[in-house]
PDB file of N, CA and C in Angstrom:
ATOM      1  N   UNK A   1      69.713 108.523  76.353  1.00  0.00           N
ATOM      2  CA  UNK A   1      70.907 107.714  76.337  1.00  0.00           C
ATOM      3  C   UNK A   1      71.441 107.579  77.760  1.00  0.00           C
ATOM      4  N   UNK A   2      72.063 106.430  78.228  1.00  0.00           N
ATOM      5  CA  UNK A   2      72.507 106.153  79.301  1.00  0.00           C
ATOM      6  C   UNK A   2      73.885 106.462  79.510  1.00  0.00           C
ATOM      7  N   UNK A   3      74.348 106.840  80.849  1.00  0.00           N
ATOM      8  CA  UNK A   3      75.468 107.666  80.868  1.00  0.00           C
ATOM      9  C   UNK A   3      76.239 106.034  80.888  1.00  0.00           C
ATOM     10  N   UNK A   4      77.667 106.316  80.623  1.00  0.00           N
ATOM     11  CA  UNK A   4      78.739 105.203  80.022  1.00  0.00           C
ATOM     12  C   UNK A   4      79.112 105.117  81.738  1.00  0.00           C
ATOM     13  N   UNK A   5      79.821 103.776  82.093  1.00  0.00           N
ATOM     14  CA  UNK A   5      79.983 103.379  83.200  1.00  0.00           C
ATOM     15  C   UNK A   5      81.685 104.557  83.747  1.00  0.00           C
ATOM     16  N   UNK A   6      82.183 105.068  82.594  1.00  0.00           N
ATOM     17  CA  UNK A   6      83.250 105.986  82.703  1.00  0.00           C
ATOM     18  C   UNK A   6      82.640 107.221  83.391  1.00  0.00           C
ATOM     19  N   UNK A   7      81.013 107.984  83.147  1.00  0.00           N
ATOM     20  CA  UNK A   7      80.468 108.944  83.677  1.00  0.00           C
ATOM     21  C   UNK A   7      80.163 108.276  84.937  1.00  0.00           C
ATOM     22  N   UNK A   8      79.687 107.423  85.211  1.00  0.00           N
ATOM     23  CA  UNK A   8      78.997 106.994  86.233  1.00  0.00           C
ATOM     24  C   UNK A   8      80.054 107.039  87.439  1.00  0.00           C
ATOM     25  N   UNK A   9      81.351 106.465  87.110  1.00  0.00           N
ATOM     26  CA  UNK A   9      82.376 106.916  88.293  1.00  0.00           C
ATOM     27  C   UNK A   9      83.284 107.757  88.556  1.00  0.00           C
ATOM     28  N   UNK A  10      82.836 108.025  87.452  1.00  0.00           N
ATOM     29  CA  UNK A  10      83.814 109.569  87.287  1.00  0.00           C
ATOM     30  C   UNK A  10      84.874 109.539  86.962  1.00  0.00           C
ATOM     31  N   UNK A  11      85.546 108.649  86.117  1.00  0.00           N
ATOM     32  CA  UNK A  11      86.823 108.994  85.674  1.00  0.00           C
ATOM     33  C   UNK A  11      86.990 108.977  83.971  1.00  0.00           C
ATOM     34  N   UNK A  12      88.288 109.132  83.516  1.00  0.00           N
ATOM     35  CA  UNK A  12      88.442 108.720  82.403  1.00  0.00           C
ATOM     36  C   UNK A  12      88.478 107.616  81.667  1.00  0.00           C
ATOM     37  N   UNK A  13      88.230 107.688  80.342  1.00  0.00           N
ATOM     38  CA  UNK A  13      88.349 106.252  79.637  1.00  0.00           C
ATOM     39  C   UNK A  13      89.577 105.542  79.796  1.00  0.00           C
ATOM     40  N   UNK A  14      90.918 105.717  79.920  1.00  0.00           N
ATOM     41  CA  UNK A  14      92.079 105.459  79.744  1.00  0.00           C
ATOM     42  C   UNK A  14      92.591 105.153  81.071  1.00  0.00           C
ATOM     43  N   UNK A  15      91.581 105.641  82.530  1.00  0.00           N
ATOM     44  CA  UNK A  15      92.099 105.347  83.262  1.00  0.00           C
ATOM     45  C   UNK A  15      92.246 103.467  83.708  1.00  0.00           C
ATOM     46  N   UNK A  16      93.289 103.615  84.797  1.00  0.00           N
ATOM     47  CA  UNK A  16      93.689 102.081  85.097  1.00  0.00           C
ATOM     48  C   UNK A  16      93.470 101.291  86.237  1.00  0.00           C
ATOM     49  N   UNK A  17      93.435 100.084  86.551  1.00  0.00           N
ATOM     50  CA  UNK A  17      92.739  99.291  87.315  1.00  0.00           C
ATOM     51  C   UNK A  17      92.565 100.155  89.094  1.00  0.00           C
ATOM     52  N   UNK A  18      93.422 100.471  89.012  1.00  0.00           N
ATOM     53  CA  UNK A  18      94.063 100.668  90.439  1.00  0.00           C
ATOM     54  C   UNK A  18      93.107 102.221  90.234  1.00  0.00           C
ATOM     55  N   UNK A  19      92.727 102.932  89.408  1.00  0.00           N
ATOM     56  CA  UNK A  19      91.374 104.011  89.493  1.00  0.00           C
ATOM     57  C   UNK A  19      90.621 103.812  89.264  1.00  0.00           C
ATOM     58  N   UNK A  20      90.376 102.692  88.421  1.00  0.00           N
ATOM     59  CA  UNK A  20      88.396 102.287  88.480  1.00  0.00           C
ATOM     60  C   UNK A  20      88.260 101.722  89.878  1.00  0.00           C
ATOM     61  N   UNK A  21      89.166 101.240  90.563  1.00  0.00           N
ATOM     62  CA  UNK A  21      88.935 100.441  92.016  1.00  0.00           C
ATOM     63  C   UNK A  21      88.777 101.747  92.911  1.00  0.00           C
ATOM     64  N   UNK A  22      89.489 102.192  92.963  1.00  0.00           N
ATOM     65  CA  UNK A  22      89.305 103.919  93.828  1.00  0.00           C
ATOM     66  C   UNK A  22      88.086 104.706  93.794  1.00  0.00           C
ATOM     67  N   UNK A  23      87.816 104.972  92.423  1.00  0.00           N
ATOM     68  CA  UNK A  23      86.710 105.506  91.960  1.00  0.00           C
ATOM     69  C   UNK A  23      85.564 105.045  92.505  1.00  0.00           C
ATOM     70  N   UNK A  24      85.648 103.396  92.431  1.00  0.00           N
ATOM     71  CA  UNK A  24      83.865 102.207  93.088  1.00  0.00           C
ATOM     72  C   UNK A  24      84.124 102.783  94.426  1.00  0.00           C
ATOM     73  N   UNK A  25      85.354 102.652  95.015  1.00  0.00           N
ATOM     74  CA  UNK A  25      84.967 102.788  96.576  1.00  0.00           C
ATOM     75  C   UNK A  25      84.536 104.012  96.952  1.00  0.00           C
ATOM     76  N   UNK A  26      84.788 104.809  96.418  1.00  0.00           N
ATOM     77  CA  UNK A  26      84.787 106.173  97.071  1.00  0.00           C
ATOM     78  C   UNK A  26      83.068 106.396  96.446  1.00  0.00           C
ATOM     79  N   UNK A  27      82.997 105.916  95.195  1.00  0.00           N
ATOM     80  CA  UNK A  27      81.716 106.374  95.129  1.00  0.00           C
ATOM     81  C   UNK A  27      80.346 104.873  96.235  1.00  0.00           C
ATOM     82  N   UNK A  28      80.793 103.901  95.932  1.00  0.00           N
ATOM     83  CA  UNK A  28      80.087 103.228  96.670  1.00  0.00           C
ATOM     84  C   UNK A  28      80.064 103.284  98.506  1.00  0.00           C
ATOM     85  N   UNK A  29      80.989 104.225  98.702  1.00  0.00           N
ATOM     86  CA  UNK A  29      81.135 104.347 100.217  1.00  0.00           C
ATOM     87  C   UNK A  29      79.378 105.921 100.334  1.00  0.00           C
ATOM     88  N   UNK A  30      79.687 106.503  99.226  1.00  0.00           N
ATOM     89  CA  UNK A  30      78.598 107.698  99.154  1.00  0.00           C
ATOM     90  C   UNK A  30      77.469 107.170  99.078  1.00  0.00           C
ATOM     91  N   UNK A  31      77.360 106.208  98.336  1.00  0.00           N
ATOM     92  CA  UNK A  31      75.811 105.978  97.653  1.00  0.00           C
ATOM     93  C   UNK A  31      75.197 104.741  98.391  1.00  0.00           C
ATOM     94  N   UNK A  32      76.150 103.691  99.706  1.00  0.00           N
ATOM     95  CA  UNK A  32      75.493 102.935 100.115  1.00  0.00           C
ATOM     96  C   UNK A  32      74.417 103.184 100.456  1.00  0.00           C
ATOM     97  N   UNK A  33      73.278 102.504 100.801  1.00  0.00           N
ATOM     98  CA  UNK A  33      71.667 102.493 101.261  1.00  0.00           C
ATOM     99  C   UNK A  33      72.301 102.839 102.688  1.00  0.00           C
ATOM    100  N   UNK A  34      72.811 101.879 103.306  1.00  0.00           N
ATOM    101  CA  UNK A  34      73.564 101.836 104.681  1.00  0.00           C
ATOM    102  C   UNK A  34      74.002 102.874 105.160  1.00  0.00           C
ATOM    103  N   UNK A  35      74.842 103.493 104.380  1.00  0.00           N
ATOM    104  CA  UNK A  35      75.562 105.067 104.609  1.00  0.00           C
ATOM    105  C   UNK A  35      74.641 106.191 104.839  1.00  0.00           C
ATOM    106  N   UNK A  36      73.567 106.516 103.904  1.00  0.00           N
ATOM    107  CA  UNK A  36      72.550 107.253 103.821  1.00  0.00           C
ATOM    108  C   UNK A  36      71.688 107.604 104.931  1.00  0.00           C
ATOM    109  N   UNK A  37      72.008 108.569 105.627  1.00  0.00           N
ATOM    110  CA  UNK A  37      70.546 108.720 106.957  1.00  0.00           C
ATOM    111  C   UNK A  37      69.546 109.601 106.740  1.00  0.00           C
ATOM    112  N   UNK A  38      69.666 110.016 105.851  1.00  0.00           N
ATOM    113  CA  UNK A  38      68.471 110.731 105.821  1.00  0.00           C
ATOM    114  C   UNK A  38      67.133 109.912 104.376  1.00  0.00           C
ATOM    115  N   UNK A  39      66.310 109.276 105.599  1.00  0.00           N
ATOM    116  CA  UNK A  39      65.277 108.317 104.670  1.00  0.00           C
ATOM    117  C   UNK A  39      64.816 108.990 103.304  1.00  0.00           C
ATOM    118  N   UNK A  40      64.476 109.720 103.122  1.00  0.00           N
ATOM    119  CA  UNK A  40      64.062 110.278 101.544  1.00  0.00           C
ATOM    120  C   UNK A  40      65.063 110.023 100.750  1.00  0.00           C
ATOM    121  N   UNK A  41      66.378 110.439 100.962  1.00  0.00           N
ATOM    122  CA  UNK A  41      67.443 110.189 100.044  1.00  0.00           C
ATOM    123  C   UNK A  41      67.513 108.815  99.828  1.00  0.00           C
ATOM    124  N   UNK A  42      67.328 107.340 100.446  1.00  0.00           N
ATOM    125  CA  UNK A  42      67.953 106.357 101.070  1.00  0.00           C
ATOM    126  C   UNK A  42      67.772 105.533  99.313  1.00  0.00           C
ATOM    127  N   UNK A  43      66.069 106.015  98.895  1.00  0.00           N
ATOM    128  CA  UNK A  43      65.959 105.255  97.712  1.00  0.00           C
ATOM    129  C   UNK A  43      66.728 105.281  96.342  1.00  0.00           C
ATOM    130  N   UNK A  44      67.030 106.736  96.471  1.00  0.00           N
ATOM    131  CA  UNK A  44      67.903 107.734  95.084  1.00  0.00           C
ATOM    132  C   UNK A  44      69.148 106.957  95.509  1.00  0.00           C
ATOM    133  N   UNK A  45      69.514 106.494  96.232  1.00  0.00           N
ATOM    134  CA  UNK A  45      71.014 106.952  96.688  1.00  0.00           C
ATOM    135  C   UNK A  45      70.981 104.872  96.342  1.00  0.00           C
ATOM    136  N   UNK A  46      70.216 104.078  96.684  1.00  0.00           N
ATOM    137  CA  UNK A  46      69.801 102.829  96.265  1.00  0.00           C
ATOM    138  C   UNK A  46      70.193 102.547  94.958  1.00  0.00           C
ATOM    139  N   UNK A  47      69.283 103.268  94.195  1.00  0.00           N
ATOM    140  CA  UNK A  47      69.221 103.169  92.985  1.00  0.00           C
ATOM    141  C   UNK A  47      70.821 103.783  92.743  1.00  0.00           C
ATOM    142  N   UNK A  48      71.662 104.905  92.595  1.00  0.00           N
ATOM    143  CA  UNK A  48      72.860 105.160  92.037  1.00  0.00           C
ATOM    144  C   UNK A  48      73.803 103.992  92.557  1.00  0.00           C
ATOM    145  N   UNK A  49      73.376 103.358  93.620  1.00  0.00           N
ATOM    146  CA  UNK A  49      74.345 102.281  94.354  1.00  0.00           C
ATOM    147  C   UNK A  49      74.536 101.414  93.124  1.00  0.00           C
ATOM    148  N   UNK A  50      73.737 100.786  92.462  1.00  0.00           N
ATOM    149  CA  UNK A  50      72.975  99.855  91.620  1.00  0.00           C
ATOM    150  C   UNK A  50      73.721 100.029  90.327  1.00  0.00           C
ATOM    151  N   UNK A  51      73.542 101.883  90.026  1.00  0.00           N
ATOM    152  CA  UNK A  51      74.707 101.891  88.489  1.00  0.00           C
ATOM    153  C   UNK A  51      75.879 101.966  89.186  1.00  0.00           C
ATOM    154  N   UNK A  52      76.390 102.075  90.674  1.00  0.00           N
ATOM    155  CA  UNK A  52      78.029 102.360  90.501  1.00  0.00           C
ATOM    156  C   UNK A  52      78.421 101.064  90.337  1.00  0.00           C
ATOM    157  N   UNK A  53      77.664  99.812  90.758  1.00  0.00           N
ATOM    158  CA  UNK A  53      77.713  98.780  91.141  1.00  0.00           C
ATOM    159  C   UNK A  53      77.983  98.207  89.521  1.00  0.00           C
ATOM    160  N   UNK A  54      77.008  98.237  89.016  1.00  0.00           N
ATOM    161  CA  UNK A  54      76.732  97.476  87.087  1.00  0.00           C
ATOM    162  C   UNK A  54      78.156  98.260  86.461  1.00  0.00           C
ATOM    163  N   UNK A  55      78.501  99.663  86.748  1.00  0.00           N
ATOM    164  CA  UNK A  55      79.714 100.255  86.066  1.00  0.00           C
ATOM    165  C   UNK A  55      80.918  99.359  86.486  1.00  0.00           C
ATOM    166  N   UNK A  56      81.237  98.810  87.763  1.00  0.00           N
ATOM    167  CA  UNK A  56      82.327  98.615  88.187  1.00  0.00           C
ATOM    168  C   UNK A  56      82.340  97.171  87.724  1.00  0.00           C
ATOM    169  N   UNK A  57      81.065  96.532  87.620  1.00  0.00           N
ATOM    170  CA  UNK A  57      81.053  95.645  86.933  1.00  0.00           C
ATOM    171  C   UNK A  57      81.596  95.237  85.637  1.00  0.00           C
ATOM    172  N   UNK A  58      81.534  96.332  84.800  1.00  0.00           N
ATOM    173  CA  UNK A  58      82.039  96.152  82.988  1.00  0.00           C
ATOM    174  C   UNK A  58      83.690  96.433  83.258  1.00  0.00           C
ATOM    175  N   UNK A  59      83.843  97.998  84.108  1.00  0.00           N
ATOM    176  CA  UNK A  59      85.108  98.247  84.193  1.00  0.00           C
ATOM    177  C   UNK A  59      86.037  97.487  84.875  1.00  0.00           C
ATOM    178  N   UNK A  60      85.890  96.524  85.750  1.00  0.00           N
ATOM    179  CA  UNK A  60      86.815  95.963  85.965  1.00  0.00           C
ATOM    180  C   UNK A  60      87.295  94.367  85.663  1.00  0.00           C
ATOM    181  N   UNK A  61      86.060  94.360  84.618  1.00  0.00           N
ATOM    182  CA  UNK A  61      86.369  92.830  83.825  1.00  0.00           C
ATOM    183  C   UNK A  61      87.183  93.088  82.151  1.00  0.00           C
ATOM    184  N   UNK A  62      88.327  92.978  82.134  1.00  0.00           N
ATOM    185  CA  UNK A  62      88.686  93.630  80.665  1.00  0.00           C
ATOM    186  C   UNK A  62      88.281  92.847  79.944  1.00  0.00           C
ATOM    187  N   UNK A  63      87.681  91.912  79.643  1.00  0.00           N
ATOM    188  CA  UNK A  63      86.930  91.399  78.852  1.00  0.00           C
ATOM    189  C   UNK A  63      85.718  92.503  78.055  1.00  0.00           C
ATOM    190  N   UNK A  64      84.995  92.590  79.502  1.00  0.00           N
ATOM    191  CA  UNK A  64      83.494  93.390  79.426  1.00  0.00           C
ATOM    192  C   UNK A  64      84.184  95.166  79.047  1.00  0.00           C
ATOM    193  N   UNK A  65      85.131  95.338  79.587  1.00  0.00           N
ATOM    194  CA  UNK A  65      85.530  96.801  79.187  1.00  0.00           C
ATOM    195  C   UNK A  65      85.954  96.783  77.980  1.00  0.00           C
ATOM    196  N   UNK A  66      86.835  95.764  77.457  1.00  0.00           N
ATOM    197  CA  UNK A  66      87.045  95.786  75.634  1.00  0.00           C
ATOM    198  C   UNK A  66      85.902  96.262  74.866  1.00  0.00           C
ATOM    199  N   UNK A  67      84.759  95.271  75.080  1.00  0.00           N
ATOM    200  CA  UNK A  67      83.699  95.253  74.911  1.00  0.00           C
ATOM    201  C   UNK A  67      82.737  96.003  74.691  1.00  0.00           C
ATOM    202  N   UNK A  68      82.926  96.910  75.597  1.00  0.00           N
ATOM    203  CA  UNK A  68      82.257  98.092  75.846  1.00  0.00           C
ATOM    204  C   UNK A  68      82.721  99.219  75.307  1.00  0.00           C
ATOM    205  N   UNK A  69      84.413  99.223  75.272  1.00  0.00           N
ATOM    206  CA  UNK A  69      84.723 100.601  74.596  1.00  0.00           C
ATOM    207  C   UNK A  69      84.905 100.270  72.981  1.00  0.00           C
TER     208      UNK A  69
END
């Protein structure tokens, strides 16, 4: 099973716009490809870019977050 876009950034279900936005940055500031210097990590860290990216995607469309929860 795939972790819910709520695991993926680490917060709660209930939390609100102004923390799913906090949450993307702080985690997308970690997991950029760009950010990453050490090359082995660069691909792992690619790929998590990718789910913080698709999470912040559902969570910050309340459409797609209705939807989802």
């Amino acid at each position: 099973m795939a972790p819910s876009p709520y695991d993926i950034l680490g917060i709660s279900p209930n939390a609100d716009a102004a923390a799913i936005r906090g949450a993307y940055h702080r985690m997308a500031l970690k997991y950029h490809p760009d950010k990453i210097q050490d090359p082995t990590k660069q691909a792992a860290g690619a790929e998590k870019f990718k789910d913080v990216q698709a999470a912040y995607g559902i969570l910050k469309d309340s459409t797609k977050r209705a939807t989802f929860d």
